[in-house]
Protein backbone atom coordinates (compact mmCIF):
# COMPACT_ATOMS: atom_id res chain seq x y z
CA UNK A 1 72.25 334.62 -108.48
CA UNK A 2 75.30 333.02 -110.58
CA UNK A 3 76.22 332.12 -106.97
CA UNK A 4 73.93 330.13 -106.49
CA UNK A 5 74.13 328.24 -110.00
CA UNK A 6 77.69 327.98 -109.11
CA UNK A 7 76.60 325.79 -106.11
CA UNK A 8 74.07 323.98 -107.74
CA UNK A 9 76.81 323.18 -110.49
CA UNK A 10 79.03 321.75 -107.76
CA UNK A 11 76.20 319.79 -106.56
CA UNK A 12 75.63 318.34 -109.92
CA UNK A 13 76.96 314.20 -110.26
CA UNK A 14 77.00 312.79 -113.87
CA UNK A 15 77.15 308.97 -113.67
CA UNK A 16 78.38 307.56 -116.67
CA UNK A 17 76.02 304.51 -116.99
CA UNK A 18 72.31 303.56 -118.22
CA UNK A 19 71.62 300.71 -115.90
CA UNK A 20 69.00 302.40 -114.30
CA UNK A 21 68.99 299.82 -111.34
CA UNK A 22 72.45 301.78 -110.44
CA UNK A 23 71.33 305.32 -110.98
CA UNK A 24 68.46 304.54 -108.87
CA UNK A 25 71.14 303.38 -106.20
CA UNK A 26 73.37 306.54 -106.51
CA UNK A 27 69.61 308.54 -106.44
CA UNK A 28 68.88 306.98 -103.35
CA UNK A 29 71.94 307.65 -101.44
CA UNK A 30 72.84 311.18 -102.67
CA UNK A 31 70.00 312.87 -103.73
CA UNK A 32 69.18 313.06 -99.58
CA UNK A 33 72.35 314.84 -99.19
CA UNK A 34 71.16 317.73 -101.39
CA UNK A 35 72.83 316.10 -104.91
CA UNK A 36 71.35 315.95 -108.58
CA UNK A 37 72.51 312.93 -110.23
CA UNK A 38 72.41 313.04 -113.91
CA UNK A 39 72.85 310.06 -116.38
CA UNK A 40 74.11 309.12 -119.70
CA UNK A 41 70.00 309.34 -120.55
CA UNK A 42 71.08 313.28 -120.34
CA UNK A 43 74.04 313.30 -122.77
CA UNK A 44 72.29 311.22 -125.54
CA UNK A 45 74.98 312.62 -128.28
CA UNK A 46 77.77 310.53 -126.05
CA UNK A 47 79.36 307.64 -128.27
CA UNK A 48 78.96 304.33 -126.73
CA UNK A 49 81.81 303.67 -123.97
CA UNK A 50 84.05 300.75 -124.78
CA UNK A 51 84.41 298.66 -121.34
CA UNK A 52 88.08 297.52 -122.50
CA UNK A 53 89.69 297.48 -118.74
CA UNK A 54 90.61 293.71 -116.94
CA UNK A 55 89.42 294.66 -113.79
CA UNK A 56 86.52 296.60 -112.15
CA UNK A 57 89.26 299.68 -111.51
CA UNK A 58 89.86 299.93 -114.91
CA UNK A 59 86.90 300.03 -116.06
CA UNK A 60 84.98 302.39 -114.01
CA UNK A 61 88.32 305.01 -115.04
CA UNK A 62 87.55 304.19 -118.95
CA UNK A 63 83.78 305.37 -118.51
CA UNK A 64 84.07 308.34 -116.15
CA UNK A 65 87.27 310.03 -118.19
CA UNK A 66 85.21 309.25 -121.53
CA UNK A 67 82.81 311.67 -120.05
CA UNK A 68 85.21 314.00 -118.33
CA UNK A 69 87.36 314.49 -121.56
CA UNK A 70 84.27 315.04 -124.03
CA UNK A 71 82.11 317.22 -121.66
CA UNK A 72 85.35 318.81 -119.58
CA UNK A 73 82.69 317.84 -116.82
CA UNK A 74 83.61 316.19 -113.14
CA UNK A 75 81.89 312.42 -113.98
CA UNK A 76 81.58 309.64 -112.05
CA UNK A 77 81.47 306.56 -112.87
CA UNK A 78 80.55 302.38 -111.20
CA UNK A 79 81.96 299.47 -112.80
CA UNK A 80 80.43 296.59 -110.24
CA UNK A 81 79.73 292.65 -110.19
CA UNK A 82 79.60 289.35 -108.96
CA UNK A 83 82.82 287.36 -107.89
CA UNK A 84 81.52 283.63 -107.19
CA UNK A 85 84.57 281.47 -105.42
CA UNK A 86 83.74 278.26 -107.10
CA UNK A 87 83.54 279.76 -110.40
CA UNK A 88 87.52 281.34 -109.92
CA UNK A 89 86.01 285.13 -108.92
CA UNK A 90 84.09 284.99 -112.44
CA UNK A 91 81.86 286.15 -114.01
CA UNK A 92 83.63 289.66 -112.44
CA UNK A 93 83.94 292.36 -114.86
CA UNK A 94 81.65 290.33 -116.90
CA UNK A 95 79.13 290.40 -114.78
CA UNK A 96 76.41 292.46 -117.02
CA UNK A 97 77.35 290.82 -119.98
CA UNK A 98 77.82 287.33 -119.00
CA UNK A 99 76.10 284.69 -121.03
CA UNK A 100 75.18 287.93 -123.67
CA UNK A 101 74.08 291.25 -122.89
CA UNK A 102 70.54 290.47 -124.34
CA UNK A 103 70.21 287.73 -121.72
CA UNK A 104 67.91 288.39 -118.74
CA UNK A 105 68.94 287.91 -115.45
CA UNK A 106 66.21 285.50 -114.47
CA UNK A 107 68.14 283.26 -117.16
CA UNK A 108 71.82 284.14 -115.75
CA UNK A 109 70.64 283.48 -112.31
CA UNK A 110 69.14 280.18 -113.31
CA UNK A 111 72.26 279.34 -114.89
CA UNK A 112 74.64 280.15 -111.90
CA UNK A 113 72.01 278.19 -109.80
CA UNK A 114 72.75 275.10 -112.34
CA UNK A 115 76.25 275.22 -112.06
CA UNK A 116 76.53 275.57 -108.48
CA UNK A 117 74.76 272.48 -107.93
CA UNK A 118 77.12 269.99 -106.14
CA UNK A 119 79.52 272.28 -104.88
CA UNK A 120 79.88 273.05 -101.40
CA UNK A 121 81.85 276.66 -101.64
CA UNK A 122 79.10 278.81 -102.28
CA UNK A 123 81.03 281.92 -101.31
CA UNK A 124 80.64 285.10 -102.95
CA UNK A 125 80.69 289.21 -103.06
CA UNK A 126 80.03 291.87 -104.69
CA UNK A 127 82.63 294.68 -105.56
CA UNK A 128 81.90 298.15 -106.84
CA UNK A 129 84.36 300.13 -107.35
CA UNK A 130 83.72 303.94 -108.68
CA UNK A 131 86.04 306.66 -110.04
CA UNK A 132 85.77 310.10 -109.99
CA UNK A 133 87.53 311.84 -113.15
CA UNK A 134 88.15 315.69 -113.45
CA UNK A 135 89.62 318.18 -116.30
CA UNK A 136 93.22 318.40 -115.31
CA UNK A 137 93.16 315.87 -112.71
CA UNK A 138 94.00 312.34 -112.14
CA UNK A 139 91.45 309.90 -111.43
CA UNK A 140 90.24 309.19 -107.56
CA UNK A 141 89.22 305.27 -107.29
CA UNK A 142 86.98 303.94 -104.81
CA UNK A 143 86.75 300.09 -104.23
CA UNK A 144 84.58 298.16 -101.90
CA UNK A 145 82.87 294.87 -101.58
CA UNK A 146 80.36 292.83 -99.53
CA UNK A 147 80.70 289.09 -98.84
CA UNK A 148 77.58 286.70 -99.54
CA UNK A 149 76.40 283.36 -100.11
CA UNK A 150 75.04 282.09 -103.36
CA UNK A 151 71.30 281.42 -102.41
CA UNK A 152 69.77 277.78 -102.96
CA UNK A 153 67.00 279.33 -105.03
CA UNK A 154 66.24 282.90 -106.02
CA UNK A 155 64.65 284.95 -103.46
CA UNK A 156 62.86 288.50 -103.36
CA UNK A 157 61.61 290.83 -105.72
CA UNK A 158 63.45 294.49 -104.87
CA UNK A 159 67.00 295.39 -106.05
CA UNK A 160 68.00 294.24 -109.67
CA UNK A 161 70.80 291.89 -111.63
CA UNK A 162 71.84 288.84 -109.78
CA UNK A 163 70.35 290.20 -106.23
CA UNK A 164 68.22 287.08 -106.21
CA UNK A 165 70.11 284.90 -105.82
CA UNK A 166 72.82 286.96 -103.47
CA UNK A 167 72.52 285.53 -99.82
CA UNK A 168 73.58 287.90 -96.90
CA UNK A 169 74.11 286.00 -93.86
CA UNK A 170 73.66 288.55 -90.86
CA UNK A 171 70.27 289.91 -92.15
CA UNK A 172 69.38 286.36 -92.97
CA UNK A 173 68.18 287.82 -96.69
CA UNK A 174 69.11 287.98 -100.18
CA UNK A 175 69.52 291.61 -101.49
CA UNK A 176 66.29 291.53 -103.42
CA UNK A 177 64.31 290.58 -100.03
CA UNK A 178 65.65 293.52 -98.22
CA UNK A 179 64.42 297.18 -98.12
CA UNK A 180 66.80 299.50 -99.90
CA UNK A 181 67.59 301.38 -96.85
CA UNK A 182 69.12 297.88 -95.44
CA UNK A 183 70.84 297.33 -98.69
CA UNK A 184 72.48 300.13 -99.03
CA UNK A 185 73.75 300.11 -95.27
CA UNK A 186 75.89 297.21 -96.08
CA UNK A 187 76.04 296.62 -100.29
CA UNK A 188 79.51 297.35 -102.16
CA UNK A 189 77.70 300.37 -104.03
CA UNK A 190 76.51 301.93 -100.90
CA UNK A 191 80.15 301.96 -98.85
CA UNK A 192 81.85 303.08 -101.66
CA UNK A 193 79.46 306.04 -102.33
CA UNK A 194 79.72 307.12 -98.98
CA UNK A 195 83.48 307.07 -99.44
CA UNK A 196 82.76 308.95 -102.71
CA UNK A 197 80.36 311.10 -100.43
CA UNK A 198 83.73 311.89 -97.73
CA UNK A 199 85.50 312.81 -100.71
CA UNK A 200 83.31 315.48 -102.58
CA UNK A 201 82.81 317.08 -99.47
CA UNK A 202 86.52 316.87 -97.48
CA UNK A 203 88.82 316.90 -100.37
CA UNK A 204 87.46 317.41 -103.84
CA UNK A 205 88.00 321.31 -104.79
């Protein structure tokens, strides 16, 4: 019996955010694989986290070891966004709280839309990049990215955040028209979790 509780333990991944867009993500992709992904909706007596890092690396540390050094828990944690070319790679870290964190992101799609008019780079990706913090260990950093178009007008109603408006020229789609199977073949979130997916099961001990 505590064998068994030991391996459901070891099966257990905290993600230290509330979007619930990117738990739903992790769900989707690990839960399959015999995982129980837990949120920050299950430690409610956690202070809020302080994003403070410059770049998605940095931040995705900050969250997960705020969990890890509270809890003495394995956490994991996704700091992800949108880098648009013409815009110098911003919003980028920003990303969730660009143009306020009350704004909704049929307004901060609009807006992008607005100020992409006229320009002819409408390059873009996505980058995710998740860390994995331990007690006693130093942090394990995965980083990935997709590259995408910024749509002419937003498109589709699955996925979440600026998926919209998110163009992905081999399926011919924007991530909110495809099914989540398709997006998370080829989005930033869903390469890096299956390089978080290697690790727990190859090298973390």
């Amino acid at each position: 019996m505590v064998k068994r509780e030991m391996e459901d333990m070891e099966k257990i991944i905290v993600v230290a955010s509330g979007n619930m867009g990117k738990i739903r993500e992790f769900r989707e992709i690990l839960e399959p694989r015999g995982y129980i992904v837990k949120s920050m909706a299950d430690f409610p007596d956690m202070p809020e986290i302080e994003e403070t890092g410059k770049t998605f690396r940095e931040n995705a540390i900050i969250k997960a070891q705020a969990l890890t050094d509270r809890y003495g828990i394995m956490a994991v944690s996704d700091d992800s966004g949108l880098e648009i070319d013409a815009f110098g790679k911003k919003p980028g870290v920003e990303s969730a709280r660009w143009l306020g964190h009350d704004t909704s992101y049929d307004k901060k799609n609009q807006t992008v839309l607005e100020m992409m008019k006229g320009k002819e780079n409408r390059s873009c990706r996505y980058v995710c990049a998740i860390a994995v913090t331990r007690k006693d260990h130093d942090p394990v950093v995965f980083v990935d990215t997709v590259e995408c178009m910024i749509a002419n007008e937003p498109m589709g109603e699955n996925g979440f955040g600026y998926d919209p408006i998110v163009f992905y020229p081999p399926y011919g789609k924007t991530m909110a028209q495809m099914t989540k199977d398709e997006k998370n073949g080829i989005s930033h979130r869903g390469k890096a979790v299956r390089r978080l997916e290697s690790w727990l099961e190859n090298e973390a001990a």
